[in-house]
Protein backbone atom coordinates (compact mmCIF):
# COMPACT_ATOMS: atom_id res chain seq x y z
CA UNK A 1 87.74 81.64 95.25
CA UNK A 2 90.47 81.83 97.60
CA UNK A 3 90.56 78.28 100.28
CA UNK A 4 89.74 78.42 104.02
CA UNK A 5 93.64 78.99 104.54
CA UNK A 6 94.50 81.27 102.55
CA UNK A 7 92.26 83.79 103.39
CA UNK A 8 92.99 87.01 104.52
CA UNK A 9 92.04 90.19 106.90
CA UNK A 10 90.77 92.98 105.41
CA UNK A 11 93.94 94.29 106.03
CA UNK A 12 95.98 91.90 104.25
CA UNK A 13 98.39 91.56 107.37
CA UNK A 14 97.55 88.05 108.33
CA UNK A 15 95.95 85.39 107.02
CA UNK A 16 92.13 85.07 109.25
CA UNK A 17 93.13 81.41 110.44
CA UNK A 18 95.97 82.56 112.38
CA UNK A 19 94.24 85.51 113.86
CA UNK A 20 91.14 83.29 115.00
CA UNK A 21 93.81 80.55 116.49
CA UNK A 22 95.32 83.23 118.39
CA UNK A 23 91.57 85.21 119.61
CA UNK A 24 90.94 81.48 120.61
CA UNK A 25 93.95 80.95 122.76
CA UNK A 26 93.61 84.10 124.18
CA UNK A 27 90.01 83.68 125.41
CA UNK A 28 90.71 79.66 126.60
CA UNK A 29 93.80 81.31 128.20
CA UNK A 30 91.77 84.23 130.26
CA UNK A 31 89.00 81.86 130.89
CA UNK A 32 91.24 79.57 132.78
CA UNK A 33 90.74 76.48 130.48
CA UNK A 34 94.26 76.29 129.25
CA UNK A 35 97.52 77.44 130.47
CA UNK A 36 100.73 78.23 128.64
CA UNK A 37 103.43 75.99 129.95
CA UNK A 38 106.17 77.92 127.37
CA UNK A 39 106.17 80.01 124.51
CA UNK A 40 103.88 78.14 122.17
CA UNK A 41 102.98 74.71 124.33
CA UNK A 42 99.63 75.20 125.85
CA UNK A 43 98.40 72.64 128.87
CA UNK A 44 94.65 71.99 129.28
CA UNK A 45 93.88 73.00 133.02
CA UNK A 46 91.72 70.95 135.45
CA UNK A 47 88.91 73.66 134.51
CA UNK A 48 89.57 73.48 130.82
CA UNK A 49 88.77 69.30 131.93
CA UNK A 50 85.71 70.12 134.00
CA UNK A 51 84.67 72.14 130.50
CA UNK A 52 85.17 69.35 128.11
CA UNK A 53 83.93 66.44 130.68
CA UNK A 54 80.35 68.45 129.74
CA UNK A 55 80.69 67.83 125.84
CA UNK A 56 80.00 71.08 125.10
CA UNK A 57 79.12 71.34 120.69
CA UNK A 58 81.35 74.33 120.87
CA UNK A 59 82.76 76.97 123.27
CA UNK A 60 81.81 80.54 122.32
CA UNK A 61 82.83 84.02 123.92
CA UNK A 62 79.58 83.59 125.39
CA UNK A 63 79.96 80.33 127.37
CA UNK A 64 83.08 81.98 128.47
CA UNK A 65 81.47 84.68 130.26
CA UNK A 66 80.43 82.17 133.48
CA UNK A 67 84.27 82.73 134.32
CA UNK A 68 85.12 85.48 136.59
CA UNK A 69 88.04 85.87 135.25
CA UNK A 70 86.92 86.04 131.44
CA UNK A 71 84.46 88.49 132.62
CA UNK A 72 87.11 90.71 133.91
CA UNK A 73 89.15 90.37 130.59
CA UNK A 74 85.98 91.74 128.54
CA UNK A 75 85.03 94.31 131.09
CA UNK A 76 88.69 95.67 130.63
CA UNK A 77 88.50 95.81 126.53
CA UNK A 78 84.86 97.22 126.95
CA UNK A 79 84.67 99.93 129.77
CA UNK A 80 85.68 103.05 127.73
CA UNK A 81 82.75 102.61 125.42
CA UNK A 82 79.35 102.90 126.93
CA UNK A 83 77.27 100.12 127.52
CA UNK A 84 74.17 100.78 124.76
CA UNK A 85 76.89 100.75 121.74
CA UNK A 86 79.03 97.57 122.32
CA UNK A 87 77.94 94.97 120.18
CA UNK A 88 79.10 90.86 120.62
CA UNK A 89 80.15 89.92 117.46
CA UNK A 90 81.31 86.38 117.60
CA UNK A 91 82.17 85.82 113.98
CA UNK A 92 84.60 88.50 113.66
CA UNK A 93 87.98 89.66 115.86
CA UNK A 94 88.32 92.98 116.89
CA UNK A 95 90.77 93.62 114.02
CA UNK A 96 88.16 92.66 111.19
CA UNK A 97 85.46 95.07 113.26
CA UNK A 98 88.09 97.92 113.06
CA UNK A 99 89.26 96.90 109.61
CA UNK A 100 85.84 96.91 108.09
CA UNK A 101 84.88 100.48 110.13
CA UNK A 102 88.02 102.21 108.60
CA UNK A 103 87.56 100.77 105.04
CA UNK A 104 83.45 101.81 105.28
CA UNK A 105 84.73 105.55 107.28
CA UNK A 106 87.15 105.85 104.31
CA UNK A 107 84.59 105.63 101.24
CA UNK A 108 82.50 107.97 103.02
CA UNK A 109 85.30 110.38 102.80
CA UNK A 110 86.29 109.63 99.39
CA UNK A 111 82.83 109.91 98.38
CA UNK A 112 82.13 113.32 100.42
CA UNK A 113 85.39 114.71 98.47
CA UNK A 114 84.26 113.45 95.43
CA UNK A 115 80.96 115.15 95.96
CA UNK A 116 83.09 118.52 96.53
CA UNK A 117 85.63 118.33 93.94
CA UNK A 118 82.24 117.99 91.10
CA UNK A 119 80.54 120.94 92.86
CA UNK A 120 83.66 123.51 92.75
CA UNK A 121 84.98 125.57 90.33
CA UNK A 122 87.22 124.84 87.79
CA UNK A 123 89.92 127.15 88.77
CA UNK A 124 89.55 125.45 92.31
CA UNK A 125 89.94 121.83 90.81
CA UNK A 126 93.03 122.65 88.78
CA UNK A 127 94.77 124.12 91.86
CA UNK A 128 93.64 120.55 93.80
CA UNK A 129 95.16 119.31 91.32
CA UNK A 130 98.09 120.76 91.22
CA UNK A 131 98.60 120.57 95.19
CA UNK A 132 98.01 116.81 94.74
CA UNK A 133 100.98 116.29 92.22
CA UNK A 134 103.11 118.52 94.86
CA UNK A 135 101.75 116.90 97.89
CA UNK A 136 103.05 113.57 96.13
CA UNK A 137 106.91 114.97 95.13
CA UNK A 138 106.14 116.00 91.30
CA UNK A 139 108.05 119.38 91.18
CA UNK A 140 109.40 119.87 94.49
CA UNK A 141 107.85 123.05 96.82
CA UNK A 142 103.54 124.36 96.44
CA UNK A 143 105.80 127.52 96.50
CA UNK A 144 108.79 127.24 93.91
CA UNK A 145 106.81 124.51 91.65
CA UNK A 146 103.15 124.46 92.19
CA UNK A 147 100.81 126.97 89.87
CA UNK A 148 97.68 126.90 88.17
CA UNK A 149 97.56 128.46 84.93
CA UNK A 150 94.49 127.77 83.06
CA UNK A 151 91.28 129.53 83.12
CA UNK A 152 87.79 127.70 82.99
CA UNK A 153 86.73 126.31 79.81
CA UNK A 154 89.93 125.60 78.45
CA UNK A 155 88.85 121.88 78.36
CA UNK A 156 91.63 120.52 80.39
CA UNK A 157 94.00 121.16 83.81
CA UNK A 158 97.12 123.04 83.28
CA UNK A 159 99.69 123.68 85.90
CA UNK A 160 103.29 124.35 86.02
């Protein structure tokens, strides 16, 4: 079991701590609450103040939305998708939410292929395979390199 910090993104690009620190500053930052003074020094703001002074348990992207300005920010990442699809997910960036639709758009399509590849013939699997092993630089040109040359039943693939 991997710690709090050293987990990872789907991706495996960047640890999920320093993707939520940086969702966070970016939504305190568009909400007015804090305000960077330099590259990587960040200032409460007199808002940020009037925020705290309320001892909120915890600021969400929802308690945001009472600022015009966050409002704005969201309407901008938003606006292309219609309204009845978007979904608030607070637990999760935008990065995990596309990381998780390309890994779960991905099995579909391996499992689709693998659904064709068992249905086809064998004379159409050996020349998949045979385009694979070209397509990845065994053999040089489909052309000069890439053939087929068994027949069904022959209990195996064989390509030249």
């Amino acid at each position: 079991m991997r710690l709090p910090w050293q987990q990872v993104l789907p991706s495996g690009q960047m640890k999920t701590y320093v993707n939520r620190i940086g969702w966070t500053r970016t939504h305190l930052k568009k909400a007015g609450l804090i305000d960077a003074s330099k590259r990587g020094h960040f200032v409460i703001t007199d808002r940020g103040r009037e925020v705290l002074a309320q001892c909120p348990q915890k600021i969400t992207v929802k308690s945001l939305q009472i600022f015009p300005e966050f409002q704005e920010f969201r309407q901008g990442n938003v606006k292309l998708i219609p309204t009845d699809s978007v979904v608030v997910e607070v637990d999760r960036t935008p990065e995990e939410i596309l990381q998780e639709a390309y890994l779960t758009l991905r099995s579909e399509v391996a499992d689709k292929l693998l659904q064709l590849l068992k249905s086809s013939s064998p004379a159409f699997f050996e020349r998949v395979v045979v385009d694979l092993l070209v397509a990845m630089g065994y053999g040089g040109s489909r052309k000069a390199a890439g053939r087929a040359i068994g027949g069904s039943g022959d209990g195996g693939v064989d390509g030249i």
